[in-house]
PDB file of N, CA and C in Angstrom:
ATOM      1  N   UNK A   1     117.853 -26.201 200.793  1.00  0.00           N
ATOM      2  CA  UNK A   1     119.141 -26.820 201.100  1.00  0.00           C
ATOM      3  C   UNK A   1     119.011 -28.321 200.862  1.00  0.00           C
ATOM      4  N   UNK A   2     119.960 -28.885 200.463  1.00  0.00           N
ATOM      5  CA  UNK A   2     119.691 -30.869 200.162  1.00  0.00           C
ATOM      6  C   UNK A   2     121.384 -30.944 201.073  1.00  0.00           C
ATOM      7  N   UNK A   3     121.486 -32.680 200.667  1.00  0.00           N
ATOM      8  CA  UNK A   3     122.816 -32.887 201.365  1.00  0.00           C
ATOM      9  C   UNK A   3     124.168 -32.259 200.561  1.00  0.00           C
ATOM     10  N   UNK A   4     124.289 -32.153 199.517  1.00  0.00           N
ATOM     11  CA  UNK A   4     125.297 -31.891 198.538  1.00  0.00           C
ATOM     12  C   UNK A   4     125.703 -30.339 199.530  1.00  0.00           C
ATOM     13  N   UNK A   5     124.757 -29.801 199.950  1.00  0.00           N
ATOM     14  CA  UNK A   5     125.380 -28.368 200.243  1.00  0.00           C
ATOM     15  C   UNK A   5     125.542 -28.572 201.757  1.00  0.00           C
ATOM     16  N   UNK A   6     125.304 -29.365 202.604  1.00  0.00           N
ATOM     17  CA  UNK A   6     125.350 -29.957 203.979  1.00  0.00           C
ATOM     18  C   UNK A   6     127.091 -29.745 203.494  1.00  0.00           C
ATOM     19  N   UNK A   7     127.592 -31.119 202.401  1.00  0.00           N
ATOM     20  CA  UNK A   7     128.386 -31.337 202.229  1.00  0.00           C
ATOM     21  C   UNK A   7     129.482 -30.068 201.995  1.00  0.00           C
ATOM     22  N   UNK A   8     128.903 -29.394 201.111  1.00  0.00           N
ATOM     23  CA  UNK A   8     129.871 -28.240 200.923  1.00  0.00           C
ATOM     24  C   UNK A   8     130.427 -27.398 201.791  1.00  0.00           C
ATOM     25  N   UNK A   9     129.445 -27.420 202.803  1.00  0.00           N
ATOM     26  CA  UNK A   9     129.873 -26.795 204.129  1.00  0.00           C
ATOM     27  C   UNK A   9     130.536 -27.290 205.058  1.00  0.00           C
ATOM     28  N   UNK A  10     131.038 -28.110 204.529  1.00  0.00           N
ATOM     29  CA  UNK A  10     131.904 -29.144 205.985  1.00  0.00           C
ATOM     30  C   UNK A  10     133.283 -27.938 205.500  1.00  0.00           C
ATOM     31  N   UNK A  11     133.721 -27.151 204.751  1.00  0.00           N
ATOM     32  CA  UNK A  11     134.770 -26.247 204.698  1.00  0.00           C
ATOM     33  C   UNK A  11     135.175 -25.118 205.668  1.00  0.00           C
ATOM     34  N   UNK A  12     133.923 -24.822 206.216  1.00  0.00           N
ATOM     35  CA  UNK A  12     133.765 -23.652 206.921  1.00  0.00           C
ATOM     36  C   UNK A  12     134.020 -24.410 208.022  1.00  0.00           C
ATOM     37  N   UNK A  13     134.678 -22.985 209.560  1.00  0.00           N
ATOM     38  CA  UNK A  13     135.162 -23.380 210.541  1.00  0.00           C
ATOM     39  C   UNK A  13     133.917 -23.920 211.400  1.00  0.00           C
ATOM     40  N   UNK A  14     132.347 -23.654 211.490  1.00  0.00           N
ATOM     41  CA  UNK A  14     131.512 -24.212 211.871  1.00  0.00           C
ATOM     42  C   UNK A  14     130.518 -24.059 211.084  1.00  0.00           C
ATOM     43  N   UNK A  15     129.241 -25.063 211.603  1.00  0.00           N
ATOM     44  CA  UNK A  15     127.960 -25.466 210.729  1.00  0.00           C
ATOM     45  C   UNK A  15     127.164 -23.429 211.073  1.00  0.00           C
ATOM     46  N   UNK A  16     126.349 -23.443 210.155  1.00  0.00           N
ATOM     47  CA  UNK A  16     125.539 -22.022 210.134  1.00  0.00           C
ATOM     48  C   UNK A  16     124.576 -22.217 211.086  1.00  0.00           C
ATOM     49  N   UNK A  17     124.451 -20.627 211.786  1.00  0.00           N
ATOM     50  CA  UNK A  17     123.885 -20.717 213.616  1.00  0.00           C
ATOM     51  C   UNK A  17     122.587 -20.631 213.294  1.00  0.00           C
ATOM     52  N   UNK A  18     121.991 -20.593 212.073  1.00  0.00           N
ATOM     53  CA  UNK A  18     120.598 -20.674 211.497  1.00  0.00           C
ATOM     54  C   UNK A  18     119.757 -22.147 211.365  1.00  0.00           C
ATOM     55  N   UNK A  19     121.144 -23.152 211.529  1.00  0.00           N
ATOM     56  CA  UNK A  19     120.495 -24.892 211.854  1.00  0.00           C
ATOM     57  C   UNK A  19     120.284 -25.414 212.867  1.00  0.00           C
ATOM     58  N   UNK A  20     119.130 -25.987 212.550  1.00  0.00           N
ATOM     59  CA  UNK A  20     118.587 -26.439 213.694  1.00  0.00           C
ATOM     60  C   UNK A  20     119.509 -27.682 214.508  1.00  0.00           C
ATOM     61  N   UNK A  21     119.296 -27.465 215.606  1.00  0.00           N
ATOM     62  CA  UNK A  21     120.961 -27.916 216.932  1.00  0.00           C
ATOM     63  C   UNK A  21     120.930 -29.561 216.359  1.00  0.00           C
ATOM     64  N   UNK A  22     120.172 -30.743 215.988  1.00  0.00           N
ATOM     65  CA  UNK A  22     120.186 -31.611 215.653  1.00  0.00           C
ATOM     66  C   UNK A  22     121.064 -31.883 214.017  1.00  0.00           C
ATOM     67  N   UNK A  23     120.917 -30.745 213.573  1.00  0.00           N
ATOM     68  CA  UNK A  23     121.496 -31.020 212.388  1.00  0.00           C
ATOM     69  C   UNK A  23     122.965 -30.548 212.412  1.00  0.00           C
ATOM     70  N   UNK A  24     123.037 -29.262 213.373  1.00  0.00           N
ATOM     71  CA  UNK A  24     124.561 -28.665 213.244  1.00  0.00           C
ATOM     72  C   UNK A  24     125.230 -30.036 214.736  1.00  0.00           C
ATOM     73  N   UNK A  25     124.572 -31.115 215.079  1.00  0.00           N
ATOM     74  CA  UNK A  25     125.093 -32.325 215.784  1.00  0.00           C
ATOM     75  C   UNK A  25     125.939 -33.221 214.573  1.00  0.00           C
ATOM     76  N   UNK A  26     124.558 -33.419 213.461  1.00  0.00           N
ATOM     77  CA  UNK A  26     125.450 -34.235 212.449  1.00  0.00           C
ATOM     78  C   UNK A  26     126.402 -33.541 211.483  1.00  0.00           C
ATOM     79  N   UNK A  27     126.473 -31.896 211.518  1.00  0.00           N
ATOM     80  CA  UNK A  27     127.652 -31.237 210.929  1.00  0.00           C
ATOM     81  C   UNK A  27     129.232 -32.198 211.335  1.00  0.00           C
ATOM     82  N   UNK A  28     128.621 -31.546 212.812  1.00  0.00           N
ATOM     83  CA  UNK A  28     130.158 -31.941 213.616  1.00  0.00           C
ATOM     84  C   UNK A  28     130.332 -33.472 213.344  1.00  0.00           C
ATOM     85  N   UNK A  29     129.424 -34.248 213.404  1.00  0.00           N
ATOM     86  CA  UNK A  29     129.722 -35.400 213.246  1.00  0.00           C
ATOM     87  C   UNK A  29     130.560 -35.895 211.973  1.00  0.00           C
ATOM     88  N   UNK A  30     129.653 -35.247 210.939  1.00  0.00           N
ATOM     89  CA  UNK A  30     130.622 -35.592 209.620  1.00  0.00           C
ATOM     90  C   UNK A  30     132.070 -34.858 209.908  1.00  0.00           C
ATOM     91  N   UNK A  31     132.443 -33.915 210.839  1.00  0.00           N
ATOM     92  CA  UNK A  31     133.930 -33.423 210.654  1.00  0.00           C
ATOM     93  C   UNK A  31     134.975 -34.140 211.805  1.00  0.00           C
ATOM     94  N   UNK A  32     134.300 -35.158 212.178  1.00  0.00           N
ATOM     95  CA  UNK A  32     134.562 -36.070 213.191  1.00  0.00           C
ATOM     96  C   UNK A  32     135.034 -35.905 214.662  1.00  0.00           C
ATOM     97  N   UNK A  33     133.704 -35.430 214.817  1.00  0.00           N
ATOM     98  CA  UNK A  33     133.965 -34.495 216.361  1.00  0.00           C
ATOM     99  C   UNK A  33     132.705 -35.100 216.454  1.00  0.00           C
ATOM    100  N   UNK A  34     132.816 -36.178 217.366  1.00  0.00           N
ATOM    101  CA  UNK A  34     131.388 -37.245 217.839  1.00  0.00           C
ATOM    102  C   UNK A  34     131.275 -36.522 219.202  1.00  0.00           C
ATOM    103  N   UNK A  35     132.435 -36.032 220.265  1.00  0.00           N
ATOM    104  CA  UNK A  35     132.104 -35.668 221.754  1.00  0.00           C
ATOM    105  C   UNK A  35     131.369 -34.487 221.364  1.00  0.00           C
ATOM    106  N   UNK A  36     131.830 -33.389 220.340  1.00  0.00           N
ATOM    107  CA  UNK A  36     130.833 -32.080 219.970  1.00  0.00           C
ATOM    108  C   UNK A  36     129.511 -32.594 219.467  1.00  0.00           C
ATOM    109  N   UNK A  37     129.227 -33.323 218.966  1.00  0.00           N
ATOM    110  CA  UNK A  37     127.822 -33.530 218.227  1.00  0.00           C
ATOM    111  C   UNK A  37     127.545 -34.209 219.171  1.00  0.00           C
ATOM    112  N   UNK A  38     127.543 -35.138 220.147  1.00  0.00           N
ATOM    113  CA  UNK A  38     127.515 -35.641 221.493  1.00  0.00           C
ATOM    114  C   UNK A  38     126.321 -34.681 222.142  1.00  0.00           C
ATOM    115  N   UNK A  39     127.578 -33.542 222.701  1.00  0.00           N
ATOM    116  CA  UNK A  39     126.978 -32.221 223.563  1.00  0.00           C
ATOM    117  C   UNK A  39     125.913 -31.591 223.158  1.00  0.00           C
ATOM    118  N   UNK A  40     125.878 -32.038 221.809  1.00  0.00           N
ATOM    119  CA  UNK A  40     125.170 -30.639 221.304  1.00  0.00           C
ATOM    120  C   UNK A  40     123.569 -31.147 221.263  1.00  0.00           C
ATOM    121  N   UNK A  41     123.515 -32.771 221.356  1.00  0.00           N
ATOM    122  CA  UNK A  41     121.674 -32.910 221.673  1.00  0.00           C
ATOM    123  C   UNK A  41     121.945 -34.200 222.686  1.00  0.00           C
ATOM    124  N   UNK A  42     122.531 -34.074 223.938  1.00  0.00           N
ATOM    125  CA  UNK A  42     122.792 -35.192 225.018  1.00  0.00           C
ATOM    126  C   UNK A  42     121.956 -34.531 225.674  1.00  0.00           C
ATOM    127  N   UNK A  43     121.127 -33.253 226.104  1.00  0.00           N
ATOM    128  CA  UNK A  43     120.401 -32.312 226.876  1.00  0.00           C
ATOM    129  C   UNK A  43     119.014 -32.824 226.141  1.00  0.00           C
ATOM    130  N   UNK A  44     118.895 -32.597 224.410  1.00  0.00           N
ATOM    131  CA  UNK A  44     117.428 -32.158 224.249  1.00  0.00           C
ATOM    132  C   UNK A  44     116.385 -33.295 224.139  1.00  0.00           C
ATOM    133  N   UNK A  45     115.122 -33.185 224.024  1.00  0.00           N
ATOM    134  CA  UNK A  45     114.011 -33.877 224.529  1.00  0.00           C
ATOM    135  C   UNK A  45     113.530 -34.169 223.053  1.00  0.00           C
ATOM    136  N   UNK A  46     113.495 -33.768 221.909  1.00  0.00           N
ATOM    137  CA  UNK A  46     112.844 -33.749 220.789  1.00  0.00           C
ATOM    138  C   UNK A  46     112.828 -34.827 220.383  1.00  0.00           C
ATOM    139  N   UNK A  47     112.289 -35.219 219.458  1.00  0.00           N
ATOM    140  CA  UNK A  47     112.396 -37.014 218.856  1.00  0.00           C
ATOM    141  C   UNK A  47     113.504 -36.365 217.596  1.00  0.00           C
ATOM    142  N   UNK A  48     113.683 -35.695 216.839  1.00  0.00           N
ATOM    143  CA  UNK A  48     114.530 -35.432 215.919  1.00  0.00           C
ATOM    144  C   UNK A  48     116.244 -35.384 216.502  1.00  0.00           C
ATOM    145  N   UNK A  49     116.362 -34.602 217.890  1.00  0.00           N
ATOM    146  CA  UNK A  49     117.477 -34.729 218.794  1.00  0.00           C
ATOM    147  C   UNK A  49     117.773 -36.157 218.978  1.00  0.00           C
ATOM    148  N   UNK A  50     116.603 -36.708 219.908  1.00  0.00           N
ATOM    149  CA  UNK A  50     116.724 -37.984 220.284  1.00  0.00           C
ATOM    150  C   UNK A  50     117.246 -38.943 219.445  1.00  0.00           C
ATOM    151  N   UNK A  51     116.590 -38.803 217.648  1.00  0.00           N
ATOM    152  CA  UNK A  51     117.469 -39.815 216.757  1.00  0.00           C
ATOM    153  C   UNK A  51     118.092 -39.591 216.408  1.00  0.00           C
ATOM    154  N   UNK A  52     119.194 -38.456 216.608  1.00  0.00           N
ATOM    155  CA  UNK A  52     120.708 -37.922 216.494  1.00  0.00           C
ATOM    156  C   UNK A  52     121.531 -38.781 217.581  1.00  0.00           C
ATOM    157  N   UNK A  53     120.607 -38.395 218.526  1.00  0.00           N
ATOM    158  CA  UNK A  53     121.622 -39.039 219.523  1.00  0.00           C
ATOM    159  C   UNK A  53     121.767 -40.455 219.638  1.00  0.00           C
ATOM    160  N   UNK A  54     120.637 -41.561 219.545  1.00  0.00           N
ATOM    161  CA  UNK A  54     120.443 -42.379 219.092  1.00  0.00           C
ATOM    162  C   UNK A  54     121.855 -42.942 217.748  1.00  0.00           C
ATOM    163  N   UNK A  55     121.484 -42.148 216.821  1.00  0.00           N
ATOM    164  CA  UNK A  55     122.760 -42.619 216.079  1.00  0.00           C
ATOM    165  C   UNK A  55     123.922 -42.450 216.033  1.00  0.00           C
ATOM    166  N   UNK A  56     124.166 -41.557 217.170  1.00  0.00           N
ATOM    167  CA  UNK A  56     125.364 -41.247 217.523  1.00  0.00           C
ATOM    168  C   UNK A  56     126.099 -42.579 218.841  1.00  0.00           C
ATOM    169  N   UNK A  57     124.967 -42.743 219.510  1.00  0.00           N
ATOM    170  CA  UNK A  57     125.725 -43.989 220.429  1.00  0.00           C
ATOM    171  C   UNK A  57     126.189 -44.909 219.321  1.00  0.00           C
ATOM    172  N   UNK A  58     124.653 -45.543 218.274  1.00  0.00           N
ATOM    173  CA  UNK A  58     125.257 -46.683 217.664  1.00  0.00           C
ATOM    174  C   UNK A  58     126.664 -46.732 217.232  1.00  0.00           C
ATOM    175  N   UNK A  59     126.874 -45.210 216.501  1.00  0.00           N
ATOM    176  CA  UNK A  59     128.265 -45.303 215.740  1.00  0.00           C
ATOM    177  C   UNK A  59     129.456 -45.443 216.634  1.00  0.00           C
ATOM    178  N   UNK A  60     129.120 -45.091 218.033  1.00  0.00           N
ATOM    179  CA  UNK A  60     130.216 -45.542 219.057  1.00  0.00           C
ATOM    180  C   UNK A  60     130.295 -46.714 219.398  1.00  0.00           C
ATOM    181  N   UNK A  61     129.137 -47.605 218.951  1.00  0.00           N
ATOM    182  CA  UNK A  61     129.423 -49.127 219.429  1.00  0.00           C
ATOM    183  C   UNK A  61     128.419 -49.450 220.604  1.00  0.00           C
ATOM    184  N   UNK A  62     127.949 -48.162 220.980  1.00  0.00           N
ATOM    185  CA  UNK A  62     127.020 -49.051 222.697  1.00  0.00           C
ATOM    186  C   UNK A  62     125.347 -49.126 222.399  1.00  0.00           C
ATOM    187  N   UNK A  63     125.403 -49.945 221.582  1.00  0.00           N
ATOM    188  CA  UNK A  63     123.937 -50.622 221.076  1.00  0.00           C
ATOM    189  C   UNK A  63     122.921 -50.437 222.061  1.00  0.00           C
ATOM    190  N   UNK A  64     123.394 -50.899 223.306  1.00  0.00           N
ATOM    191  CA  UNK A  64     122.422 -50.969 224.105  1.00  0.00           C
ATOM    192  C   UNK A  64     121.806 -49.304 224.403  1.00  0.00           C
ATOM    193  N   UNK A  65     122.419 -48.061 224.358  1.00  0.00           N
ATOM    194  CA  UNK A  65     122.230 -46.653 224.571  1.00  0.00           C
ATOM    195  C   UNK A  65     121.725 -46.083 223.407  1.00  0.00           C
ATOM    196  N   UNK A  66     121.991 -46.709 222.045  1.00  0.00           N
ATOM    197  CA  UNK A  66     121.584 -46.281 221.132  1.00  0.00           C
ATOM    198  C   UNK A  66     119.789 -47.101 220.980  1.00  0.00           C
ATOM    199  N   UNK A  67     119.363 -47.529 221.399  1.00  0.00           N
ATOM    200  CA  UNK A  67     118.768 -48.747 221.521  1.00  0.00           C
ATOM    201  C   UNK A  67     117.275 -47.943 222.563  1.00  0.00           C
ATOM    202  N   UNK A  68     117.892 -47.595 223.312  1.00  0.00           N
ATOM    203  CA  UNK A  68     117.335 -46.604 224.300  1.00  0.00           C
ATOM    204  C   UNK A  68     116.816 -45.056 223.812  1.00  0.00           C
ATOM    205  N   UNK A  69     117.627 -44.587 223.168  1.00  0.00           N
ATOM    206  CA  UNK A  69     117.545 -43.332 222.540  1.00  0.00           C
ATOM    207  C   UNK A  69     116.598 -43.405 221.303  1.00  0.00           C
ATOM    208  N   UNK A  70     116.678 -44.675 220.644  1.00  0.00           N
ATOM    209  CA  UNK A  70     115.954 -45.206 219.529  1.00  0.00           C
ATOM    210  C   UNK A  70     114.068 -45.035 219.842  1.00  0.00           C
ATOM    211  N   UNK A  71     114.263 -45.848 221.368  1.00  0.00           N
ATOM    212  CA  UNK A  71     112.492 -45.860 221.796  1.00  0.00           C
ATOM    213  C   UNK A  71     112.130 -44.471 222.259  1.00  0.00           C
ATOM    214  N   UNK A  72     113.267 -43.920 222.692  1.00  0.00           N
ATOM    215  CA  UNK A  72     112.860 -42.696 223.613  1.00  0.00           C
ATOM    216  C   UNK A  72     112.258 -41.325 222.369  1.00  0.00           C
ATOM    217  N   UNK A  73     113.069 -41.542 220.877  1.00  0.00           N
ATOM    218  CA  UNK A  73     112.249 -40.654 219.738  1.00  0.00           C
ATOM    219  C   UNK A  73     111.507 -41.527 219.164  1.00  0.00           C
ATOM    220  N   UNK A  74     110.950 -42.354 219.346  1.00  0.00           N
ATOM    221  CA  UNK A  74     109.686 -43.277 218.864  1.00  0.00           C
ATOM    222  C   UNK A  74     109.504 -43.607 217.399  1.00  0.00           C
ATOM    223  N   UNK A  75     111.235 -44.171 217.314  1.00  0.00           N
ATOM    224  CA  UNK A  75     111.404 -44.687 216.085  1.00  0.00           C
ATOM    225  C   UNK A  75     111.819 -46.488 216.338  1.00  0.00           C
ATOM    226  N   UNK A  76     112.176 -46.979 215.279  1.00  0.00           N
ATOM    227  CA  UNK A  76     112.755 -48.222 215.515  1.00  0.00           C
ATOM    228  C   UNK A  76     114.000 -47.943 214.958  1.00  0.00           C
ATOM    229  N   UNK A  77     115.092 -49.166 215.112  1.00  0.00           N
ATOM    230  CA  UNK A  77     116.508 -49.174 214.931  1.00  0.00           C
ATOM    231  C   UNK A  77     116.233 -49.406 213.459  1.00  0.00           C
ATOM    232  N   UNK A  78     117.158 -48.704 212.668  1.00  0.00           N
ATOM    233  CA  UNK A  78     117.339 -47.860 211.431  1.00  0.00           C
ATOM    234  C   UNK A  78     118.624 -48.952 211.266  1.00  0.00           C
ATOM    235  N   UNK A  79     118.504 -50.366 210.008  1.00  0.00           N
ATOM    236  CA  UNK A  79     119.524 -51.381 210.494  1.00  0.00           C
ATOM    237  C   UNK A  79     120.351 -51.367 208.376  1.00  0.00           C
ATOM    238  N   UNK A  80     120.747 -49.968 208.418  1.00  0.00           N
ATOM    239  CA  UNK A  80     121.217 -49.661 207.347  1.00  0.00           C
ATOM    240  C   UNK A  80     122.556 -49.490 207.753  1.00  0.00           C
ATOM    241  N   UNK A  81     123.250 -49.038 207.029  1.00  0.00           N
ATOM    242  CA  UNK A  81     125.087 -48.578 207.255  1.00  0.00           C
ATOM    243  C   UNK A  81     125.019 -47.146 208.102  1.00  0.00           C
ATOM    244  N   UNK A  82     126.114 -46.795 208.728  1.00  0.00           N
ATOM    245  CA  UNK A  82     125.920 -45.916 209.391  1.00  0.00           C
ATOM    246  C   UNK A  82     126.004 -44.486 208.694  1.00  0.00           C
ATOM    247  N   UNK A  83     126.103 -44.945 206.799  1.00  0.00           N
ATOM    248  CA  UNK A  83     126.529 -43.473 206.453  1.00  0.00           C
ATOM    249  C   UNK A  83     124.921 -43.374 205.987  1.00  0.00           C
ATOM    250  N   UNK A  84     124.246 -44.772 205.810  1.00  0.00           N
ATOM    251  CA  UNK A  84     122.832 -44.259 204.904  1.00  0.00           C
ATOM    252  C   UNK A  84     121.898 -43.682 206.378  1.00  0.00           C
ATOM    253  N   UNK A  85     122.575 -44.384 207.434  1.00  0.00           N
ATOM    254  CA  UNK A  85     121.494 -43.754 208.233  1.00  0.00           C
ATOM    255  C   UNK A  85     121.957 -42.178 208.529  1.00  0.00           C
ATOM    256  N   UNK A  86     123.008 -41.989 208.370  1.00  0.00           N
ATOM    257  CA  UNK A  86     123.088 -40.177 208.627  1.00  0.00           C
ATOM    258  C   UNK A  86     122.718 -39.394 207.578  1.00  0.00           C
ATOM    259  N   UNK A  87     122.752 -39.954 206.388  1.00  0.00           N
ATOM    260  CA  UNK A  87     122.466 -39.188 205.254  1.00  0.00           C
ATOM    261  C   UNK A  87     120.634 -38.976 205.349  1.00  0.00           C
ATOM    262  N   UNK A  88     120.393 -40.333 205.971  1.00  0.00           N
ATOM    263  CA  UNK A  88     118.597 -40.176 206.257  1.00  0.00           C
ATOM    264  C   UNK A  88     118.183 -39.162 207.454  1.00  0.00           C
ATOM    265  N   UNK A  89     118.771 -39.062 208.375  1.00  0.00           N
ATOM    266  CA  UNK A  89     118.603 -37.845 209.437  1.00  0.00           C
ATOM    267  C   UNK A  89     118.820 -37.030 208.638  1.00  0.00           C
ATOM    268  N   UNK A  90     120.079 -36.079 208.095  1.00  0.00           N
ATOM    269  CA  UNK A  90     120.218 -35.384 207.433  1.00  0.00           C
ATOM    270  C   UNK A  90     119.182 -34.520 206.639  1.00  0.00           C
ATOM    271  N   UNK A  91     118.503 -35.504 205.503  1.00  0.00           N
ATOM    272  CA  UNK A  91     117.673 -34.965 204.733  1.00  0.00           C
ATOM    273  C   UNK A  91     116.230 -34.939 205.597  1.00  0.00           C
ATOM    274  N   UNK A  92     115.826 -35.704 206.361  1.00  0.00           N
ATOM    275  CA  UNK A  92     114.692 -35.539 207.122  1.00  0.00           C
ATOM    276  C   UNK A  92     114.895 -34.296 208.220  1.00  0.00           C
ATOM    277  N   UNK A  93     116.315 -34.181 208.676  1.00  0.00           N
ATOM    278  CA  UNK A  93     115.983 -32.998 208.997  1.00  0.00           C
ATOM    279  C   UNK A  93     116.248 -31.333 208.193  1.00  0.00           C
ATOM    280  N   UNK A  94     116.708 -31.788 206.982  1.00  0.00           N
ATOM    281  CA  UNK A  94     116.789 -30.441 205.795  1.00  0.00           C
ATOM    282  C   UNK A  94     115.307 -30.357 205.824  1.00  0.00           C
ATOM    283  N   UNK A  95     114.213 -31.583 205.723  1.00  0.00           N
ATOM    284  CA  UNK A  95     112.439 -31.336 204.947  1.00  0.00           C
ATOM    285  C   UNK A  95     112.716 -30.110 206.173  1.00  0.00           C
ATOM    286  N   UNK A  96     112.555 -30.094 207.338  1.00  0.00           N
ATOM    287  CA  UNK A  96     112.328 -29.644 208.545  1.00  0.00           C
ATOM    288  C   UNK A  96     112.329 -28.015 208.870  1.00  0.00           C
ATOM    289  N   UNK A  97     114.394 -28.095 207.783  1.00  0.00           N
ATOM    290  CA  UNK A  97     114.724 -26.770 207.809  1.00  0.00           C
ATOM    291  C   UNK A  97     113.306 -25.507 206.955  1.00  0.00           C
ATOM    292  N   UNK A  98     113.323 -26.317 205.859  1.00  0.00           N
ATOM    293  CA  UNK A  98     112.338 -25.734 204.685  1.00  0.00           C
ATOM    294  C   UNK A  98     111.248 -24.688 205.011  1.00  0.00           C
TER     295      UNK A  98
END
């Protein structure tokens, strides 16, 4: 799977129950349902969750939570546009799906 077919699937009424919960977060996100992709890793512990969620505060604006979520998956702040940084979760988490 790459992003082009991420993309293709934004048609269907939801992301496929075969992806992993961090990635069907940034499904919803691209269909602009931030409170669903929100829910869907505000619970989990993973560092791959964690930098979903992480980029999900930033894109709401509360730096300081995204900021938090950033140390808590033991990355640093990712200080690209907010579409290169989803497209980079994205494919780091497609290597994942593989």
């Amino acid at each position: 799977m790459n992003i082009d077919l991420l993309r293709a699937s934004l048609n269907l009424p939801a992301p496929p129950a075969d992806w992993s919960i961090p990635l069907q977060a940034l499904w919803w996100d691209a269909q602009g349902d931030w409170a669903r992709a929100h829910s869907l890793v505000d619970e989990l512990e993973s560092p791959e969750a964690m930098a979903v969620h992480a980029y999900l505060h930033r894109k709401e604006g509360e730096q300081w939570n995204a900021d938090y979520w950033y140390r808590r998956a033991g990355r640093t702040y990712h200080r690209s546009s907010l579409s290169e940084e989803w497209k980079a979760l994205v494919q780091g988490l497609q290597h994942d799906q593989a």
